[in-house]
PDB file of N, CA and C in Angstrom:
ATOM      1  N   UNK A   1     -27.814   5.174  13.108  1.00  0.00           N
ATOM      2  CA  UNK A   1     -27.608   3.774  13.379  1.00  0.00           C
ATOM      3  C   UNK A   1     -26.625   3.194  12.373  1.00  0.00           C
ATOM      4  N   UNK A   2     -25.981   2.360  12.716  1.00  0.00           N
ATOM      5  CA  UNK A   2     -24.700   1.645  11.567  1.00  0.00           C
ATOM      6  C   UNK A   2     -25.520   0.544  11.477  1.00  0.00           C
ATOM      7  N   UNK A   3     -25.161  -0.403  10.176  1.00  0.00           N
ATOM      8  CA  UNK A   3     -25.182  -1.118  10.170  1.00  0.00           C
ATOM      9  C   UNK A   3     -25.439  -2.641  11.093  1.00  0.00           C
ATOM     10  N   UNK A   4     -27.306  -3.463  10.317  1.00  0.00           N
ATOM     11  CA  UNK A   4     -27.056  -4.380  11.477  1.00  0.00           C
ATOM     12  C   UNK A   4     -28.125  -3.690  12.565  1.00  0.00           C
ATOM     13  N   UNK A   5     -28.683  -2.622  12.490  1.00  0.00           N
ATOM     14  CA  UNK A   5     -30.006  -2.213  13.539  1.00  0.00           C
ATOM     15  C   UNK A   5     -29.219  -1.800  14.668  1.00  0.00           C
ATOM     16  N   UNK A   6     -27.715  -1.681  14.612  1.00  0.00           N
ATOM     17  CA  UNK A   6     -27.212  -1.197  16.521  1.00  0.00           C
ATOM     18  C   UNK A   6     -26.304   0.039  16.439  1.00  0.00           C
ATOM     19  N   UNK A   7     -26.349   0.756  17.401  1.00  0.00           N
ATOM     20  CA  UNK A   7     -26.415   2.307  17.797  1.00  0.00           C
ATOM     21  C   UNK A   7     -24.683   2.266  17.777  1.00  0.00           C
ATOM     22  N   UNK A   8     -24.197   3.291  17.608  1.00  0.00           N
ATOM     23  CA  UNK A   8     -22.509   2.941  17.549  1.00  0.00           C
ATOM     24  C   UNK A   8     -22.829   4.077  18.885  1.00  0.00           C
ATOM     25  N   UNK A   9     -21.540   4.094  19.023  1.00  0.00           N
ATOM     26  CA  UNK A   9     -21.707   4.932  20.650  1.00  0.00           C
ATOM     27  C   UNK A   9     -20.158   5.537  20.363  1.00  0.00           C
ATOM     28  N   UNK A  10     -19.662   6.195  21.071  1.00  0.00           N
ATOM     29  CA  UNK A  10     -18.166   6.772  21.517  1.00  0.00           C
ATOM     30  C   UNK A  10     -17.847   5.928  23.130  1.00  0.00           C
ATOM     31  N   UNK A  11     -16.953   5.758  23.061  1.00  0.00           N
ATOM     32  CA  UNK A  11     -16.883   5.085  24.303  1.00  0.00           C
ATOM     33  C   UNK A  11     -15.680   6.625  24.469  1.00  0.00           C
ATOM     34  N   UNK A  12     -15.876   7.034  25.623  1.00  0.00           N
ATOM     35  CA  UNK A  12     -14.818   8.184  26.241  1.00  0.00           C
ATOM     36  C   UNK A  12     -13.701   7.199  27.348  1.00  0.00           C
ATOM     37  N   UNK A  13     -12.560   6.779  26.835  1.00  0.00           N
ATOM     38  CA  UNK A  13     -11.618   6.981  28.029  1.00  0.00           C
ATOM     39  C   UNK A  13     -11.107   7.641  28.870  1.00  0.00           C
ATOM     40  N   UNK A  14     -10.765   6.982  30.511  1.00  0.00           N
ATOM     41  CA  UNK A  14     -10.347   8.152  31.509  1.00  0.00           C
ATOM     42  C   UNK A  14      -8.585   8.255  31.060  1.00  0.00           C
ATOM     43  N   UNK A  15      -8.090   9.553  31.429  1.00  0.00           N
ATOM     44  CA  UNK A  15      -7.029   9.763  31.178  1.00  0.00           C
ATOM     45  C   UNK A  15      -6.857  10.407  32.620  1.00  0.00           C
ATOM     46  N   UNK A  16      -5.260   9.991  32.753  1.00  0.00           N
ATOM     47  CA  UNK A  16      -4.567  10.453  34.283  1.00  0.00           C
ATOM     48  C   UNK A  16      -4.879  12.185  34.505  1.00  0.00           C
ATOM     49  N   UNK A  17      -5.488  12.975  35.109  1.00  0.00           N
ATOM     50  CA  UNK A  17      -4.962  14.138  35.011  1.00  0.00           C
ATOM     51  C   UNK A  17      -3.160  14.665  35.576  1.00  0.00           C
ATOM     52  N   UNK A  18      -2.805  15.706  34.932  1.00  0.00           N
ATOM     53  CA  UNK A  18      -1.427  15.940  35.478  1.00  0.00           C
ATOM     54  C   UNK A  18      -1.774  16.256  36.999  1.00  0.00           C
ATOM     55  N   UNK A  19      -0.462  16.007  37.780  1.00  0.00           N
ATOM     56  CA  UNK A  19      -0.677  16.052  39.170  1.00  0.00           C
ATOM     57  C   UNK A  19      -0.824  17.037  39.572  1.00  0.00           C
ATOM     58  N   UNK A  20      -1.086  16.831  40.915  1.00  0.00           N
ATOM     59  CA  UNK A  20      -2.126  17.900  41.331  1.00  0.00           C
ATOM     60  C   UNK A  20      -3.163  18.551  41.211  1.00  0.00           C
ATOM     61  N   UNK A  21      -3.798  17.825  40.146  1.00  0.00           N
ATOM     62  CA  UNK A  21      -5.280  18.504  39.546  1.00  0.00           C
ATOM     63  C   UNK A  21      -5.994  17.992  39.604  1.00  0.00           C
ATOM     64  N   UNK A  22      -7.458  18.176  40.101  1.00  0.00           N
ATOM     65  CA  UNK A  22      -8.804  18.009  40.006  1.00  0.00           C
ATOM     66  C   UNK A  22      -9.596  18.083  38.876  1.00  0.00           C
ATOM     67  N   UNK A  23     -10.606  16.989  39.096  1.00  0.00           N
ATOM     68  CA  UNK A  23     -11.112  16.823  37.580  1.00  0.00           C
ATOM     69  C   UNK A  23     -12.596  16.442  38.490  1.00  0.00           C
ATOM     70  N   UNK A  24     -13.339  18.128  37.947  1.00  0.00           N
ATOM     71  CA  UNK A  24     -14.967  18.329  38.710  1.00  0.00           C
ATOM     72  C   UNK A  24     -16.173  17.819  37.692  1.00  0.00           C
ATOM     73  N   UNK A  25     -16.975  16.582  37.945  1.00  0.00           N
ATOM     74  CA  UNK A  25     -17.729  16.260  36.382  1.00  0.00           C
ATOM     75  C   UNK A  25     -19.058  16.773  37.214  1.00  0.00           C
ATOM     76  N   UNK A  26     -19.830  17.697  36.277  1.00  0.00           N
ATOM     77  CA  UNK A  26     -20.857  18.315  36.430  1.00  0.00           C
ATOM     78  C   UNK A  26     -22.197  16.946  35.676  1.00  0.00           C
ATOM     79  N   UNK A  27     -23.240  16.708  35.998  1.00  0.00           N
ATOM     80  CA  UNK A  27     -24.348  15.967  35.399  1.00  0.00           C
ATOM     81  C   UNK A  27     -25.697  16.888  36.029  1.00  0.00           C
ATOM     82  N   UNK A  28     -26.884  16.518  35.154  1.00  0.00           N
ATOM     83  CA  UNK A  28     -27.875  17.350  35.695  1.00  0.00           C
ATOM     84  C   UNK A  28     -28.925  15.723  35.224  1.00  0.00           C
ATOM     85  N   UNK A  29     -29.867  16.189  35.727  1.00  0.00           N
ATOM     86  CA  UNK A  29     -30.733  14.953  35.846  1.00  0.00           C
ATOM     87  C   UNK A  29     -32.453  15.574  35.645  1.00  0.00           C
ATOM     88  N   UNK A  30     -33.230  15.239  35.224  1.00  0.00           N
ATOM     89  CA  UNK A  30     -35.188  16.071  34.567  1.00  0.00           C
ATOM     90  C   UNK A  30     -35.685  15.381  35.142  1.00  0.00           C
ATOM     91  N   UNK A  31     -36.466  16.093  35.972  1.00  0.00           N
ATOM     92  CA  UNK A  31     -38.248  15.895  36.259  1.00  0.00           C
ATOM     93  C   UNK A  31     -38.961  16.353  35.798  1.00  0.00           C
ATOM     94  N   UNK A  32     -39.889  16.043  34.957  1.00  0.00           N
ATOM     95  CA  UNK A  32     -41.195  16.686  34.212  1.00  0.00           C
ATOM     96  C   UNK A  32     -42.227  16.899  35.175  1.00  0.00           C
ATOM     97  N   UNK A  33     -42.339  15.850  35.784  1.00  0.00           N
ATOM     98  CA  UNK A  33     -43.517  15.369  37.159  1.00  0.00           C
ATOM     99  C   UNK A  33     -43.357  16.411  38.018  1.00  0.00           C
ATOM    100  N   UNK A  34     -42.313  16.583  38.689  1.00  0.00           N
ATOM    101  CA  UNK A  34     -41.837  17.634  39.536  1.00  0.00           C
ATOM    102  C   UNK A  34     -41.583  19.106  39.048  1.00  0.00           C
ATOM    103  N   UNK A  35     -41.449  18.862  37.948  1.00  0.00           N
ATOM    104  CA  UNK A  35     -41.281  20.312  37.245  1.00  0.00           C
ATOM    105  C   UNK A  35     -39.549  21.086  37.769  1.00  0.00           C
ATOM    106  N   UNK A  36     -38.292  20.025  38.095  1.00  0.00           N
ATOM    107  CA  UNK A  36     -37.476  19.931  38.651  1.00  0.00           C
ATOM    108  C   UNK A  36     -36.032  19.497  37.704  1.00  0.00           C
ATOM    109  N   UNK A  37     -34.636  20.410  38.144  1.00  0.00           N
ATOM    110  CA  UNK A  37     -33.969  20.007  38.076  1.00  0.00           C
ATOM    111  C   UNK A  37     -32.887  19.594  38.597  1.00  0.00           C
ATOM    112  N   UNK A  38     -31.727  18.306  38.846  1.00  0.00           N
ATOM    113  CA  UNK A  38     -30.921  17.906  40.138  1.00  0.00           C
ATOM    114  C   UNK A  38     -29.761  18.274  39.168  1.00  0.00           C
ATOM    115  N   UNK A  39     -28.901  18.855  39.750  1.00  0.00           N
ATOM    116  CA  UNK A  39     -27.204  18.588  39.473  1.00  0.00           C
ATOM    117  C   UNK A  39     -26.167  18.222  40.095  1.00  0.00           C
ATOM    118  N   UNK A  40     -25.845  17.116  39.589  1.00  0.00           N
ATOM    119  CA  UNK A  40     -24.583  16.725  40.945  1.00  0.00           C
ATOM    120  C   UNK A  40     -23.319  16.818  40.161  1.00  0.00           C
ATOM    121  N   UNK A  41     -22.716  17.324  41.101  1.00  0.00           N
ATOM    122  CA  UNK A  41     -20.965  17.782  41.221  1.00  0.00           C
ATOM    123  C   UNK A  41     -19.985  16.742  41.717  1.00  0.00           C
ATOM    124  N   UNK A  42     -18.967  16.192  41.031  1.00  0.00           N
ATOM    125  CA  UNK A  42     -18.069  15.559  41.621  1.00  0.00           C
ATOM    126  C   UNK A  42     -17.145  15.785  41.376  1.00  0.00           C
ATOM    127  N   UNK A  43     -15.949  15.390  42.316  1.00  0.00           N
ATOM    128  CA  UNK A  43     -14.560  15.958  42.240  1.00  0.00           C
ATOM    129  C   UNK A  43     -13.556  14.884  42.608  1.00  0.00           C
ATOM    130  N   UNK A  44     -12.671  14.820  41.699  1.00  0.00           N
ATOM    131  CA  UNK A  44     -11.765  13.915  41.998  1.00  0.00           C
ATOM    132  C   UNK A  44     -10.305  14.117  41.854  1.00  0.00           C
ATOM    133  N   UNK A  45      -9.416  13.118  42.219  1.00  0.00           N
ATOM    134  CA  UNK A  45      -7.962  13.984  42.482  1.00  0.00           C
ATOM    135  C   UNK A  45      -7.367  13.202  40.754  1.00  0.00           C
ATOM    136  N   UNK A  46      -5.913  13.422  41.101  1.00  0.00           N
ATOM    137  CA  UNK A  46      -5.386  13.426  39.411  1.00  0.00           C
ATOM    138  C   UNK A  46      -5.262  11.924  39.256  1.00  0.00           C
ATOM    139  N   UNK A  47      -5.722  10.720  40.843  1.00  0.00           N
ATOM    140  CA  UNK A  47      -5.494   9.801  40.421  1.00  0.00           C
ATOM    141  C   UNK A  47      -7.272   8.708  40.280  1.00  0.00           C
ATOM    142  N   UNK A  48      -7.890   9.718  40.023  1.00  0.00           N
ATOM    143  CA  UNK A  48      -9.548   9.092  39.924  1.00  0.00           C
ATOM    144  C   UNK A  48      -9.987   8.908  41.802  1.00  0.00           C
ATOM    145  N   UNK A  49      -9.979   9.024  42.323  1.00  0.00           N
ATOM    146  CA  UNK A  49     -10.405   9.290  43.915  1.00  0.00           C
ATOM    147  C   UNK A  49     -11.060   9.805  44.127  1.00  0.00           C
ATOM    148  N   UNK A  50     -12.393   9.711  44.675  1.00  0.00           N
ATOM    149  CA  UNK A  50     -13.543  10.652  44.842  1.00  0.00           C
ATOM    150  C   UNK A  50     -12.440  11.434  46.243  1.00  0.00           C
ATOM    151  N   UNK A  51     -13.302  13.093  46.006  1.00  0.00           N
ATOM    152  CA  UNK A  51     -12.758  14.113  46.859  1.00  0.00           C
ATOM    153  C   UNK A  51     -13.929  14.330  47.803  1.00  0.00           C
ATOM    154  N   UNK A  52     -15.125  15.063  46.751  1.00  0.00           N
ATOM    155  CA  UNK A  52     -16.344  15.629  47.355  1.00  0.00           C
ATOM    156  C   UNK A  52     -17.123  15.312  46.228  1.00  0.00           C
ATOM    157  N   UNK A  53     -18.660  15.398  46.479  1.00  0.00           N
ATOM    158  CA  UNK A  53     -19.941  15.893  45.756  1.00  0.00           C
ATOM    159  C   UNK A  53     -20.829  16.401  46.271  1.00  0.00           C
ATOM    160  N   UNK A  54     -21.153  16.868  45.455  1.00  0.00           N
ATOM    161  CA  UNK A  54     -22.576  18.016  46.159  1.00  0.00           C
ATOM    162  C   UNK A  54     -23.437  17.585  45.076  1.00  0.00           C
ATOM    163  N   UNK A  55     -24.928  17.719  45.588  1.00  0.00           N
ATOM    164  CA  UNK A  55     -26.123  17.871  44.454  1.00  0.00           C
ATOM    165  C   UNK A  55     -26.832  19.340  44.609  1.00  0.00           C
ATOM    166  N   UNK A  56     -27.778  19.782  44.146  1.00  0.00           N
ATOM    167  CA  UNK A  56     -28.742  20.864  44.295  1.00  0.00           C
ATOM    168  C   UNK A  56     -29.977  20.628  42.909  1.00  0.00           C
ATOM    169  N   UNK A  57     -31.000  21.202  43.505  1.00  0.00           N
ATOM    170  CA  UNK A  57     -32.234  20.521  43.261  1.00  0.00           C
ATOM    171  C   UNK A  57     -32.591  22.522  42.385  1.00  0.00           C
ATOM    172  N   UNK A  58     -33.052  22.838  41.391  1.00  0.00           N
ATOM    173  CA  UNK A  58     -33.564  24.099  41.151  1.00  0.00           C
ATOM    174  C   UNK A  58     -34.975  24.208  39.839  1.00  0.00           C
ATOM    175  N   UNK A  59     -35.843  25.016  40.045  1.00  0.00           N
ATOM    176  CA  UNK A  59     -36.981  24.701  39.088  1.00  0.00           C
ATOM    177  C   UNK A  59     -37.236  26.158  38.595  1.00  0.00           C
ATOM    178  N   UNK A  60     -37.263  26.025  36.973  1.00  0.00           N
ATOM    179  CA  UNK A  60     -38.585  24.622  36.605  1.00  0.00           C
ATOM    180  C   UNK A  60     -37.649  24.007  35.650  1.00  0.00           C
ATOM    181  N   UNK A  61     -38.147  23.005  35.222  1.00  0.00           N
ATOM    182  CA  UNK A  61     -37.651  22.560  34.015  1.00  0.00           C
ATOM    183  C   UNK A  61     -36.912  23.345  33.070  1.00  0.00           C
ATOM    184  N   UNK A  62     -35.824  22.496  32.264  1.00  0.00           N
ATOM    185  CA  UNK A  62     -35.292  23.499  31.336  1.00  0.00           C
ATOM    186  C   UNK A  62     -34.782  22.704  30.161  1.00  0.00           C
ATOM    187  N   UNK A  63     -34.323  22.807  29.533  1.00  0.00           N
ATOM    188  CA  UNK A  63     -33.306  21.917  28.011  1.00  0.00           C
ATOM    189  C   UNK A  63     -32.597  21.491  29.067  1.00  0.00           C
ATOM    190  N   UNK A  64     -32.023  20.632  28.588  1.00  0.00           N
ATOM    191  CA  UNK A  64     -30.348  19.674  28.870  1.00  0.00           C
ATOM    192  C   UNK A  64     -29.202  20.871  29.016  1.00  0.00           C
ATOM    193  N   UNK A  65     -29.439  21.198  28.168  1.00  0.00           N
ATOM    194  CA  UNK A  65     -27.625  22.164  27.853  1.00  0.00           C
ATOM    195  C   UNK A  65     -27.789  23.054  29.282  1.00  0.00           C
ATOM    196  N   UNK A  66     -29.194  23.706  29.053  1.00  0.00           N
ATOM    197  CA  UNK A  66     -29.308  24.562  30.355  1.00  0.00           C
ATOM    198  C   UNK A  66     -28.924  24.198  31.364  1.00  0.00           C
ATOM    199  N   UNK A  67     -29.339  23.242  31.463  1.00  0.00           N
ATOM    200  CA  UNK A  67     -29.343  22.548  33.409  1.00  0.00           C
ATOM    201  C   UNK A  67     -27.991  22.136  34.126  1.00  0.00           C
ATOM    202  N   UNK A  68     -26.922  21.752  32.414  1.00  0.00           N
ATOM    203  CA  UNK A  68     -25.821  21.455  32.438  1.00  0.00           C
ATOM    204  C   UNK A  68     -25.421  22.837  32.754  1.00  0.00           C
ATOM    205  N   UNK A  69     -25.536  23.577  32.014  1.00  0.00           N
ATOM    206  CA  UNK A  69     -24.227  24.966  32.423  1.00  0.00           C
ATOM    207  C   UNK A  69     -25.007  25.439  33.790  1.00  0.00           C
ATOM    208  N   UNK A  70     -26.394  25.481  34.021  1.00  0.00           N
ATOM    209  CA  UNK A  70     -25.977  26.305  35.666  1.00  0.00           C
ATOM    210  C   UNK A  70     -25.774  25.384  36.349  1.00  0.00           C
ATOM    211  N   UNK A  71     -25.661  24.192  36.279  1.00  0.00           N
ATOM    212  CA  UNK A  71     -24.476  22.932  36.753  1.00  0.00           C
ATOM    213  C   UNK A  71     -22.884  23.331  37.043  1.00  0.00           C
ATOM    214  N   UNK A  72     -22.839  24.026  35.530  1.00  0.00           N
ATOM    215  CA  UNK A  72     -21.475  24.558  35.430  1.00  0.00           C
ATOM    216  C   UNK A  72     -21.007  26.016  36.394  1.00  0.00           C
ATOM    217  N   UNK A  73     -21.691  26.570  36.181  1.00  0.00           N
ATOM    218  CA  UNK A  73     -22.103  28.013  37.117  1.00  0.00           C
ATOM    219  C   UNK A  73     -21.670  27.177  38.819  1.00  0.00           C
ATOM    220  N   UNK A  74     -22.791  26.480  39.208  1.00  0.00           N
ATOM    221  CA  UNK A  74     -22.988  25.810  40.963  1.00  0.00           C
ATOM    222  C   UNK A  74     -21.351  25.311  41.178  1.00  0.00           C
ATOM    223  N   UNK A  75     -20.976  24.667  39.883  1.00  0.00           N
ATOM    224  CA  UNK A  75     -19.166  24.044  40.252  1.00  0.00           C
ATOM    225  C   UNK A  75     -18.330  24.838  40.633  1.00  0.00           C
ATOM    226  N   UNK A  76     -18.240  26.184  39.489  1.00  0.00           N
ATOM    227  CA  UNK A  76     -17.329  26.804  39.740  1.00  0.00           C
ATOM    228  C   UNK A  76     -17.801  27.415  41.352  1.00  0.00           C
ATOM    229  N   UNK A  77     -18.865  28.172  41.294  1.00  0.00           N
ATOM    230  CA  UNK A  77     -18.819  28.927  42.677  1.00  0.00           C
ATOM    231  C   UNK A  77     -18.693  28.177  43.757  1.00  0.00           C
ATOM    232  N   UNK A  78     -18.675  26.511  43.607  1.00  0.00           N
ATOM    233  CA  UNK A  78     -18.523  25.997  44.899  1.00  0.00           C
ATOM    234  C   UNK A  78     -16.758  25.344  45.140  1.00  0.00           C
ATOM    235  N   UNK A  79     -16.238  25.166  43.768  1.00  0.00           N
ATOM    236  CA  UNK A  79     -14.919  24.967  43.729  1.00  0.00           C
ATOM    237  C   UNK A  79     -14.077  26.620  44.673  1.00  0.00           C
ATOM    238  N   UNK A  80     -14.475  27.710  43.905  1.00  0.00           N
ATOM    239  CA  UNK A  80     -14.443  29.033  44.730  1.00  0.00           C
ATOM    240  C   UNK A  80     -14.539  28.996  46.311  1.00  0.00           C
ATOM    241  N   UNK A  81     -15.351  28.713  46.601  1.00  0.00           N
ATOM    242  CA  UNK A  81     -15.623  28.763  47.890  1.00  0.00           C
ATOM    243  C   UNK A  81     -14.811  28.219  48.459  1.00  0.00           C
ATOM    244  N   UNK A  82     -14.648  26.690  48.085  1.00  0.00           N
ATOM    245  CA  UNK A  82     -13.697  25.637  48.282  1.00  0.00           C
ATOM    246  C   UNK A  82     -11.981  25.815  48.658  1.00  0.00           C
ATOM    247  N   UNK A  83     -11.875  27.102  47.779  1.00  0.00           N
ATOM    248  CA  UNK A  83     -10.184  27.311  47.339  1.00  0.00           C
ATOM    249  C   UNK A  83      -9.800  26.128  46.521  1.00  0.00           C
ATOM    250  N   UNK A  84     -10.591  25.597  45.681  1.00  0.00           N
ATOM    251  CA  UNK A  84      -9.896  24.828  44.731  1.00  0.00           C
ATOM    252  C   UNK A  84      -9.266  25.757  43.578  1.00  0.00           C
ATOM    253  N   UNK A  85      -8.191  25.601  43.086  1.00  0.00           N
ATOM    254  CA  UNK A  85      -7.823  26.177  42.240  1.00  0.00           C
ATOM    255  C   UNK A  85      -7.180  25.872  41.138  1.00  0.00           C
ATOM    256  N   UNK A  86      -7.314  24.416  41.177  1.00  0.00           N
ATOM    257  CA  UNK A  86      -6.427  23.671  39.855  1.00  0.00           C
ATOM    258  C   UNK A  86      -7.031  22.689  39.219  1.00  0.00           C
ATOM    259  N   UNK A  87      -8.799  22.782  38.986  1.00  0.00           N
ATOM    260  CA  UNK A  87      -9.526  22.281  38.170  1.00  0.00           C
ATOM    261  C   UNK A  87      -9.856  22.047  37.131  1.00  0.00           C
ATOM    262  N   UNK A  88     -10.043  21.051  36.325  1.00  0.00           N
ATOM    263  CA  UNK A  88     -10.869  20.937  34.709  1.00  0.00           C
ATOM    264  C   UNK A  88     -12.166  20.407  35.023  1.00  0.00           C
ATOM    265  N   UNK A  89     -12.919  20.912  34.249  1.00  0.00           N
ATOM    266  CA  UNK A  89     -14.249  21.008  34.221  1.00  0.00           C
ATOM    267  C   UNK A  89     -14.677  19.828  33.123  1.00  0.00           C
ATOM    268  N   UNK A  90     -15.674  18.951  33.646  1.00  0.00           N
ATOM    269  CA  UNK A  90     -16.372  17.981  32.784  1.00  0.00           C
ATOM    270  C   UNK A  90     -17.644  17.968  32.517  1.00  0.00           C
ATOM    271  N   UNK A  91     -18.429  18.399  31.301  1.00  0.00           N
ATOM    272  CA  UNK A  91     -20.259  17.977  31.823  1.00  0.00           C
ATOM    273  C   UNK A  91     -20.026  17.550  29.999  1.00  0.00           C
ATOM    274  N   UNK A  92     -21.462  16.821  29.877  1.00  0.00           N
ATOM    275  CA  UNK A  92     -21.819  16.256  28.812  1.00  0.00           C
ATOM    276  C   UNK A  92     -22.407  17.229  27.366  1.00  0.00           C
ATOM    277  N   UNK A  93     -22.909  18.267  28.052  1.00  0.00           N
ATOM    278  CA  UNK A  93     -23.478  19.505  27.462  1.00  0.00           C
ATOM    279  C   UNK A  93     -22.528  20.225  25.993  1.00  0.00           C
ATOM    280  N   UNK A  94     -22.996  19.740  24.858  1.00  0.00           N
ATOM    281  CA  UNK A  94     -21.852  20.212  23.825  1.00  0.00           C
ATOM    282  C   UNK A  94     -22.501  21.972  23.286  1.00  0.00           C
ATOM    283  N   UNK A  95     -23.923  22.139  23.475  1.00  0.00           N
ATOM    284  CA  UNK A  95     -24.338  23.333  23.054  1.00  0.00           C
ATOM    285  C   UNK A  95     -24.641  24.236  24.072  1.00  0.00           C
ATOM    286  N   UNK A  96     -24.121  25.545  24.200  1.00  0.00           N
ATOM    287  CA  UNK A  96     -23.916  26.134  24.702  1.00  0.00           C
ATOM    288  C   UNK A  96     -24.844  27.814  24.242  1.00  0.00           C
ATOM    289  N   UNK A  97     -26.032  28.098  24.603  1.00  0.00           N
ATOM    290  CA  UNK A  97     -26.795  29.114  24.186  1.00  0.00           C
ATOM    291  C   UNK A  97     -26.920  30.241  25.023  1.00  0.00           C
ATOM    292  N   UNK A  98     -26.697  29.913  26.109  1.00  0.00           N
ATOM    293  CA  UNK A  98     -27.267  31.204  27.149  1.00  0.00           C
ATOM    294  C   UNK A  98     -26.510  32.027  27.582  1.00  0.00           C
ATOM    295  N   UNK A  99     -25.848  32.876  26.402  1.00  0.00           N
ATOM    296  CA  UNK A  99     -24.328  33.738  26.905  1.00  0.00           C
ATOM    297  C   UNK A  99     -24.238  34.433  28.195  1.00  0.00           C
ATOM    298  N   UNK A 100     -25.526  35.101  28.929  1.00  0.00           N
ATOM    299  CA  UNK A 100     -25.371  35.438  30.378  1.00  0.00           C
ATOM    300  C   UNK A 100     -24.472  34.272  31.089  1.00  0.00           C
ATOM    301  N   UNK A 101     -25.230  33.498  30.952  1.00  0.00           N
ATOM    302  CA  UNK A 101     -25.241  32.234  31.829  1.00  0.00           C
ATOM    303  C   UNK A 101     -23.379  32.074  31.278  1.00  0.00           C
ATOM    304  N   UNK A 102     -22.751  31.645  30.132  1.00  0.00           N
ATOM    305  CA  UNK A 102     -21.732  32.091  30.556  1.00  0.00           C
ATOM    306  C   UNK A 102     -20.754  32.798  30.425  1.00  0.00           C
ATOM    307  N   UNK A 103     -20.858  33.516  30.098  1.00  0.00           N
ATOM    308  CA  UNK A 103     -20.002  34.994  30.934  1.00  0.00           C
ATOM    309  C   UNK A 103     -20.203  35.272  32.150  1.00  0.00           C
ATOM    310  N   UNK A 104     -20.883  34.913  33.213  1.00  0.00           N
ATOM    311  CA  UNK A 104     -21.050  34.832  34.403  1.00  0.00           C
ATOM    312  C   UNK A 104     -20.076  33.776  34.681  1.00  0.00           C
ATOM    313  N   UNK A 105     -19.819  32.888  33.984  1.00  0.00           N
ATOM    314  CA  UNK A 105     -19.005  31.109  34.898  1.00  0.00           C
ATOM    315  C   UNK A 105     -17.670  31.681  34.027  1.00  0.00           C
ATOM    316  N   UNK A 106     -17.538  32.081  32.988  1.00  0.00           N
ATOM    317  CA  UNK A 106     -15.922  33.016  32.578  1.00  0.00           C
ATOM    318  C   UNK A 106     -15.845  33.548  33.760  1.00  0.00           C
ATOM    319  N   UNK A 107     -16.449  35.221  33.879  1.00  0.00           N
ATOM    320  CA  UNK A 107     -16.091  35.718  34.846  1.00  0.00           C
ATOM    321  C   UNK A 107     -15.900  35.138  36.483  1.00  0.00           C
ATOM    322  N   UNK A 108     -16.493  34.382  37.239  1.00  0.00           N
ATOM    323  CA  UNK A 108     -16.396  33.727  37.861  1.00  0.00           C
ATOM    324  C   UNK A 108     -14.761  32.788  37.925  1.00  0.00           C
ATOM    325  N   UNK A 109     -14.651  32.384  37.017  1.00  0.00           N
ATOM    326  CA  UNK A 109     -13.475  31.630  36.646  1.00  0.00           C
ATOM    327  C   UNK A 109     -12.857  32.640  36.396  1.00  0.00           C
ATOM    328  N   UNK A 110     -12.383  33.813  36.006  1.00  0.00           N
ATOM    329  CA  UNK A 110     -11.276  34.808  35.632  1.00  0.00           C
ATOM    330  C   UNK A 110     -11.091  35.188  37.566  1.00  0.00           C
ATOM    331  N   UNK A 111     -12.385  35.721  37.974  1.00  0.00           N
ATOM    332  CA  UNK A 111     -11.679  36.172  39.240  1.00  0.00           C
ATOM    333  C   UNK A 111     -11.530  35.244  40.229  1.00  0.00           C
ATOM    334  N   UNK A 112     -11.521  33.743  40.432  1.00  0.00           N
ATOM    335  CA  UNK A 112     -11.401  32.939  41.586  1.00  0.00           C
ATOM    336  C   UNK A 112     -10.298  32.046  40.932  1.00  0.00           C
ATOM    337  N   UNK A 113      -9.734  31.412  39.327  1.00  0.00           N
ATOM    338  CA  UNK A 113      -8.866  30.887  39.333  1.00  0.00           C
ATOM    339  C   UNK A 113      -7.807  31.271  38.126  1.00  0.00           C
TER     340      UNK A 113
END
């Protein structure tokens, strides 16, 4: 906390992507109750324009970071599917533990883009 009892924050600005590129933001969302996790996918063009989104629902519960990368995993294979091929990838997730998990979304990404 700073100074004064209030939370400082980062505010993230959007920046243009270069043209022709897609910019896919991955989010994942917890149910404890449900024992559930949601991730939704969005995709947009280089001038902020929604393209597509998808969600998917998978259990059980997990950490944050987790839910984010097979978030990250569901993007790429559905950008794949897609024939998208000129994507940057966005999720909130800064720690990254489950090396299967990715070296699977490398590899994935080495052979589809």
């Amino acid at each position: 906390m700073s100074q004064g009892g209030t939370r400082s924050r980062e505010v993230a600005e959007w920046t243009k992507l270069a043209g022709g590129r897609y910019k896919c933001s991955i989010a994942a969302s917890f149910s404890s109750s449900l024992n559930m996790v949601d991730t939704g996918i969005c995709l947009r063009n280089d001038s902020g324009v929604f393209v597509l989104a998808k969600t998917n629902c998978f259990s059980p519960l997990c950490d944050v970071y987790v839910g984010e990368v097979v978030g990250l995993h569901m993007a790429l294979q559905w950008m794949d599917a897609l024939h998208f091929d000129i994507v940057d990838f966005a999720f909130d997730s800064k720690r990254v533990v489950f090396d299967c998990i990715i070296s699977v979304c490398r590899q994935l990404f080495i052979d589809s883009f």
